[in-house]
PDB file of N, CA and C in Angstrom:
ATOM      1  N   UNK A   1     -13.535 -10.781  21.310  1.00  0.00           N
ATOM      2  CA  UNK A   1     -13.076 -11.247  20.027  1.00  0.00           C
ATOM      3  C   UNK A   1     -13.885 -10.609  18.893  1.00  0.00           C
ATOM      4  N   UNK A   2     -14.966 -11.051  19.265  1.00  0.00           N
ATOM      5  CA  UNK A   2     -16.136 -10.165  18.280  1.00  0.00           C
ATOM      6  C   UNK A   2     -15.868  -8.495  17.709  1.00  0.00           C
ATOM      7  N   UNK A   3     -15.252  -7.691  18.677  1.00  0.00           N
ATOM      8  CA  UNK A   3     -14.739  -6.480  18.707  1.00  0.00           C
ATOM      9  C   UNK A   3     -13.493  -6.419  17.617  1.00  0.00           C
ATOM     10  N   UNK A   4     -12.564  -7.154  18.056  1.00  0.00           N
ATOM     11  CA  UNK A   4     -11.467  -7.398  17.081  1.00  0.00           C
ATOM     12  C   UNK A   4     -11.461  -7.427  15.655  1.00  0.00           C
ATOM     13  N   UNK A   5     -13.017  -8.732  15.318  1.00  0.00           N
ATOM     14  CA  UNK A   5     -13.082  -8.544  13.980  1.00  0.00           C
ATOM     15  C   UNK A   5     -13.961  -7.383  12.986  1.00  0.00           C
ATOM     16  N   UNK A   6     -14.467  -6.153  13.818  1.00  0.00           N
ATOM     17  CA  UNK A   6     -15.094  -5.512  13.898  1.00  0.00           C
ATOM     18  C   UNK A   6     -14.183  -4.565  13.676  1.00  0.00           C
ATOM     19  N   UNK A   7     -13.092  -4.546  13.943  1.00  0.00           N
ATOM     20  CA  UNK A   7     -11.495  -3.476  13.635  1.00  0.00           C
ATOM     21  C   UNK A   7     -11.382  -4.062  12.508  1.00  0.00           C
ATOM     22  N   UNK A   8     -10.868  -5.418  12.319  1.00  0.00           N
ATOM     23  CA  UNK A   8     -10.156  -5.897  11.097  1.00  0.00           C
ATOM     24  C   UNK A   8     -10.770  -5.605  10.188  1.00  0.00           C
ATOM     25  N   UNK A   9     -12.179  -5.853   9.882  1.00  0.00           N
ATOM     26  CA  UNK A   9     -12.898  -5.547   8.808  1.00  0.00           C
ATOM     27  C   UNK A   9     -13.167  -4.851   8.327  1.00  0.00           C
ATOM     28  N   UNK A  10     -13.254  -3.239   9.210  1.00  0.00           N
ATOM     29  CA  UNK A  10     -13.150  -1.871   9.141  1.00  0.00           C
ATOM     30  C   UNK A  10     -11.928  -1.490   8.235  1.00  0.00           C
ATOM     31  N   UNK A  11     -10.970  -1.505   8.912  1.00  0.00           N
ATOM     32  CA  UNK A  11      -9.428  -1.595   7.919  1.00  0.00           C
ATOM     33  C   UNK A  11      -9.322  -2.086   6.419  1.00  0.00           C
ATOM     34  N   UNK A  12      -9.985  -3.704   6.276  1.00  0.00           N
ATOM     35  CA  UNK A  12      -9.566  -4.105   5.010  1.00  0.00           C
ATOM     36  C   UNK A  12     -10.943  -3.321   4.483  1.00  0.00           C
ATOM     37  N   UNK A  13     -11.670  -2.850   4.734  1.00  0.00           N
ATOM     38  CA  UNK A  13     -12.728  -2.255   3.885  1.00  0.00           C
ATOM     39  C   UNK A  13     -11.955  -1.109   3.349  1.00  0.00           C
ATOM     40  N   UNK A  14     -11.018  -0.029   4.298  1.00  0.00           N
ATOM     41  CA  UNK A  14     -10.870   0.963   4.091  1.00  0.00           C
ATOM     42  C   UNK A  14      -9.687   0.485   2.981  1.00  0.00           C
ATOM     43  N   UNK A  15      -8.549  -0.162   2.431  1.00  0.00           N
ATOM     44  CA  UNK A  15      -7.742  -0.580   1.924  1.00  0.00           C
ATOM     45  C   UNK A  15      -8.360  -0.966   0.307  1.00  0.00           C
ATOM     46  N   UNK A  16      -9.721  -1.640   0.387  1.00  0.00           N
ATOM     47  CA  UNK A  16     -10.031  -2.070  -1.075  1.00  0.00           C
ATOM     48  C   UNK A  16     -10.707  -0.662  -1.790  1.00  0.00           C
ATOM     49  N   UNK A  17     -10.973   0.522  -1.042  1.00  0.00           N
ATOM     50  CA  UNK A  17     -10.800   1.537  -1.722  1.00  0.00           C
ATOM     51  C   UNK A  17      -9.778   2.235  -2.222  1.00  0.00           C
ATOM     52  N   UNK A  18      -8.423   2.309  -2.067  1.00  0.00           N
ATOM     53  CA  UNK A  18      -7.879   2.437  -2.994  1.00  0.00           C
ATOM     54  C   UNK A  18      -7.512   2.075  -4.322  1.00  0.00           C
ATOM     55  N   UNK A  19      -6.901   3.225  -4.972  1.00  0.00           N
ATOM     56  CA  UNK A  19      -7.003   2.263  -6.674  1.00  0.00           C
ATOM     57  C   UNK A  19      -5.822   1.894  -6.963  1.00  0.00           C
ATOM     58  N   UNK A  20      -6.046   0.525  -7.317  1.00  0.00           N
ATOM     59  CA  UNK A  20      -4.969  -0.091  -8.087  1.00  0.00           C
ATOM     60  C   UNK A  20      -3.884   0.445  -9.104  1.00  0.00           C
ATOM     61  N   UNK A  21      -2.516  -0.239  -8.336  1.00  0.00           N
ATOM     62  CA  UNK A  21      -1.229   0.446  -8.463  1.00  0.00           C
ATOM     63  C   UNK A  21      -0.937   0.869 -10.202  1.00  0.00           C
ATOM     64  N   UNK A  22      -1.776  -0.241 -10.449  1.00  0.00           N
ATOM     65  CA  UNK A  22      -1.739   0.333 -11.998  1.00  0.00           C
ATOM     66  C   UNK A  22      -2.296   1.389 -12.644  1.00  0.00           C
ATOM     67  N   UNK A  23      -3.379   2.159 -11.795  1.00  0.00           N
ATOM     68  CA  UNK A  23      -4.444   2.884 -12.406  1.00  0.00           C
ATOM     69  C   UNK A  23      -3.353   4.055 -12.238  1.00  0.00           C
ATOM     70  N   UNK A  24      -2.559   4.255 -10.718  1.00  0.00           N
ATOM     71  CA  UNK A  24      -1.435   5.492 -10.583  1.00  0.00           C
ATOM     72  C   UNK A  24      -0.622   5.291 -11.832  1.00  0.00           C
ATOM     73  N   UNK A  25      -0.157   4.376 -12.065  1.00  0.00           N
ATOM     74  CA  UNK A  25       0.928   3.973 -13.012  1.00  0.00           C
ATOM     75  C   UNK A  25       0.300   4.936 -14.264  1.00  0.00           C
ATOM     76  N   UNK A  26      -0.765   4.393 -14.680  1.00  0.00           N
ATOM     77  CA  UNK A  26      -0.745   5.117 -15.558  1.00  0.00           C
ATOM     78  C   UNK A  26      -1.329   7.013 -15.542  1.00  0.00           C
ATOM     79  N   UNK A  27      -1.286   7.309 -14.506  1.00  0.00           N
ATOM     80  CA  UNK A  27      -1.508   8.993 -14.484  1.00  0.00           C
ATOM     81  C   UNK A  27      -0.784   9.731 -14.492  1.00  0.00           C
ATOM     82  N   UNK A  28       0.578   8.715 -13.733  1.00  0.00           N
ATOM     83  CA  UNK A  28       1.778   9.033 -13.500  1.00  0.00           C
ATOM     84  C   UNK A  28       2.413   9.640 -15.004  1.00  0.00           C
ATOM     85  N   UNK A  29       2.238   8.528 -16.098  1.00  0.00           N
ATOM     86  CA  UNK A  29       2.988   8.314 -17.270  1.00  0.00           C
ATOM     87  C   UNK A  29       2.955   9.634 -18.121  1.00  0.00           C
ATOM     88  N   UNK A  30       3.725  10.084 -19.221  1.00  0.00           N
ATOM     89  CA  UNK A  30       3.836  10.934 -20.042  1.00  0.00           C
ATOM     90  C   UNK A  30       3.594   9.996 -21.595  1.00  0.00           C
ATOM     91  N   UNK A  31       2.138  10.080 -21.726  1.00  0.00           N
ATOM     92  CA  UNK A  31       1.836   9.270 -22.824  1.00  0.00           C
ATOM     93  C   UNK A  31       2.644   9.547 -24.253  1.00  0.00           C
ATOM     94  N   UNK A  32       2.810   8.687 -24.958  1.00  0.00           N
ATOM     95  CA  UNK A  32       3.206   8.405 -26.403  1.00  0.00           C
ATOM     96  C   UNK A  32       2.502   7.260 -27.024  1.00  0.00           C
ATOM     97  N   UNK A  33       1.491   8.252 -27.479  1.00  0.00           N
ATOM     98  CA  UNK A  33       0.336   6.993 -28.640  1.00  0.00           C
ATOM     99  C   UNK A  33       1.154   6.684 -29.912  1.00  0.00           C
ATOM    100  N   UNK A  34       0.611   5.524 -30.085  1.00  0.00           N
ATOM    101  CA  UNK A  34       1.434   4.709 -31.318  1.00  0.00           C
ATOM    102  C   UNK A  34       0.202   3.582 -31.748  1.00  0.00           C
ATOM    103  N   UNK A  35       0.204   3.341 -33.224  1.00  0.00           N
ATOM    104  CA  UNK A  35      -0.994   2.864 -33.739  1.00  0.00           C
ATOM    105  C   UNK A  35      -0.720   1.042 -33.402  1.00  0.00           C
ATOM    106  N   UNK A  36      -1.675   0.462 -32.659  1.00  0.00           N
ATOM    107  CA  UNK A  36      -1.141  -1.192 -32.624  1.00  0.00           C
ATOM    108  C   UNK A  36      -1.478  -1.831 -33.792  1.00  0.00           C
ATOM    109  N   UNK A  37      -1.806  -1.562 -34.751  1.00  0.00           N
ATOM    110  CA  UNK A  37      -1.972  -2.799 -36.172  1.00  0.00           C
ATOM    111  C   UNK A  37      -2.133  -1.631 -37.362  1.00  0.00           C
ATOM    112  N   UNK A  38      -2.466  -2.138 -38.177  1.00  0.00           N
ATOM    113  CA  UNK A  38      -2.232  -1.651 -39.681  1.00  0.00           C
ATOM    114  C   UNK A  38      -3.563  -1.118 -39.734  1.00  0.00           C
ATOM    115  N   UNK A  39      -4.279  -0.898 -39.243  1.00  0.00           N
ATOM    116  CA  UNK A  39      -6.099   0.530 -39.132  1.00  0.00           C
ATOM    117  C   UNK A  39      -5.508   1.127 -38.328  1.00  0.00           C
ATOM    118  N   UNK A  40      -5.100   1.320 -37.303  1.00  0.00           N
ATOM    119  CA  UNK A  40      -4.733   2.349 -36.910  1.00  0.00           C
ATOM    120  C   UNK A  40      -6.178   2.643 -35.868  1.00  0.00           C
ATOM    121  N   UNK A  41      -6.838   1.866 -35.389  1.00  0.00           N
ATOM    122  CA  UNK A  41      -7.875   2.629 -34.521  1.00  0.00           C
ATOM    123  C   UNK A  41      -7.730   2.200 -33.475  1.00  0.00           C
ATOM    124  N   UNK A  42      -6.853   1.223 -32.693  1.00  0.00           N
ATOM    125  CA  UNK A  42      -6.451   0.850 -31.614  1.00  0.00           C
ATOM    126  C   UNK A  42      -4.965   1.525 -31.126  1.00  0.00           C
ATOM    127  N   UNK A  43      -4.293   2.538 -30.027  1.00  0.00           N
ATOM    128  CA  UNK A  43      -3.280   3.319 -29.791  1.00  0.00           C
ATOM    129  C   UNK A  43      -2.767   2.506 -28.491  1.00  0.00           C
ATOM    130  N   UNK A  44      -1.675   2.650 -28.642  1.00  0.00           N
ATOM    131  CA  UNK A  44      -0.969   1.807 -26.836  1.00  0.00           C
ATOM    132  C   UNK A  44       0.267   2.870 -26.893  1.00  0.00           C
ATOM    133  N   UNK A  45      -0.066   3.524 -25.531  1.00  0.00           N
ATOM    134  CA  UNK A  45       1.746   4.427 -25.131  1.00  0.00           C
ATOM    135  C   UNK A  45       2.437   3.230 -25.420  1.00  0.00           C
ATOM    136  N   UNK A  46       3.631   3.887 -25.628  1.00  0.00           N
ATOM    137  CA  UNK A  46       5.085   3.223 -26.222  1.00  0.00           C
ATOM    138  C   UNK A  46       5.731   3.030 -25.063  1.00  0.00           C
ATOM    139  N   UNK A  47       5.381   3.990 -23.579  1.00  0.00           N
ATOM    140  CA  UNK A  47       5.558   3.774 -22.342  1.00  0.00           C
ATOM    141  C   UNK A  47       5.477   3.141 -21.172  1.00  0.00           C
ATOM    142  N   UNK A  48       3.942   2.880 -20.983  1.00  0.00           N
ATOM    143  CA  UNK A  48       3.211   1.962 -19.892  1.00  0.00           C
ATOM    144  C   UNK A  48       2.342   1.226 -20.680  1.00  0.00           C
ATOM    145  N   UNK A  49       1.900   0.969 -21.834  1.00  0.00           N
ATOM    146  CA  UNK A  49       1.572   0.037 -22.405  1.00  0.00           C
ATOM    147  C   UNK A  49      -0.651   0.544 -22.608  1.00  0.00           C
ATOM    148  N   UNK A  50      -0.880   1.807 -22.314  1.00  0.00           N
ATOM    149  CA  UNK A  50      -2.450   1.881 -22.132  1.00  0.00           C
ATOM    150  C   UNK A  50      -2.684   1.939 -23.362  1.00  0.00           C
ATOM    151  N   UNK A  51      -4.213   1.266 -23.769  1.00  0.00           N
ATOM    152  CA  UNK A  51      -4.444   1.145 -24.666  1.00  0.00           C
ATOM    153  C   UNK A  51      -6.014   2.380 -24.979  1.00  0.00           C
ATOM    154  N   UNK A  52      -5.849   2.812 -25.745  1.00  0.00           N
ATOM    155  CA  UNK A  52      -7.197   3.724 -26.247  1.00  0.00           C
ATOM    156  C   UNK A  52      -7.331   3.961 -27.535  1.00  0.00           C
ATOM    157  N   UNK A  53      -8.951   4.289 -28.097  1.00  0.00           N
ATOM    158  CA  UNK A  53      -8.940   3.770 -28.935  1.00  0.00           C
ATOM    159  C   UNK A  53      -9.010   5.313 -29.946  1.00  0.00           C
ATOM    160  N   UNK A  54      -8.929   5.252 -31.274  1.00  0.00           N
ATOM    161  CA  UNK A  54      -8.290   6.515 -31.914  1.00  0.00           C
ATOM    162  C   UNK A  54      -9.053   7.629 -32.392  1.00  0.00           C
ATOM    163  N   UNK A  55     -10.670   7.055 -31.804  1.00  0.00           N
ATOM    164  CA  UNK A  55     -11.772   8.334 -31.367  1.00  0.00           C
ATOM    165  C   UNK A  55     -11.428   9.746 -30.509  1.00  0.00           C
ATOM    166  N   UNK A  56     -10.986   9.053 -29.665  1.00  0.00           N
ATOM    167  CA  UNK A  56     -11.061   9.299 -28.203  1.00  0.00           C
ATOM    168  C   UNK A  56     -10.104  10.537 -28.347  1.00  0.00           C
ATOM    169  N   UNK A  57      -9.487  10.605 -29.506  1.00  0.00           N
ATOM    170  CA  UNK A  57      -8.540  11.694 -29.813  1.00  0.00           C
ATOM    171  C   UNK A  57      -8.799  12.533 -31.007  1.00  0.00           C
ATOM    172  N   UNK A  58     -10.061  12.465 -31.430  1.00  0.00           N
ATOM    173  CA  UNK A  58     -10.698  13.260 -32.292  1.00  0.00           C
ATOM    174  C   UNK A  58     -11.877  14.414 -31.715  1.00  0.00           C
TER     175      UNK A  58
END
């Protein structure tokens, strides 16, 4: 039995290294920044919704 959980645990270890379906989601995407409030220093694609901020593009 001991052996068994010695597989299982192996497995879900190897599983929580992948990255979250969202992180693909957004690599996947063809961004379109758009300003979220009236400064303008916060950007969210018009697409998948990522948010960055309006340095990051200077």
């Amino acid at each position: 039995m001991y052996i068994v959980e010695l597989i299982l645990g192996a497995l879900k270890k190897k599983k929580k290294n992948l990255p979250p379906p969202e992180l693909e989601e957004f690599t996947r995407c063809e961004h379109v920044f758009m300003p979220v409030d009236s400064t303008g220093e916060m950007l969210a694609c018009a697409n998948c919704g990522l948010l960055k901020h309006r340095d990051m593009f200077s």
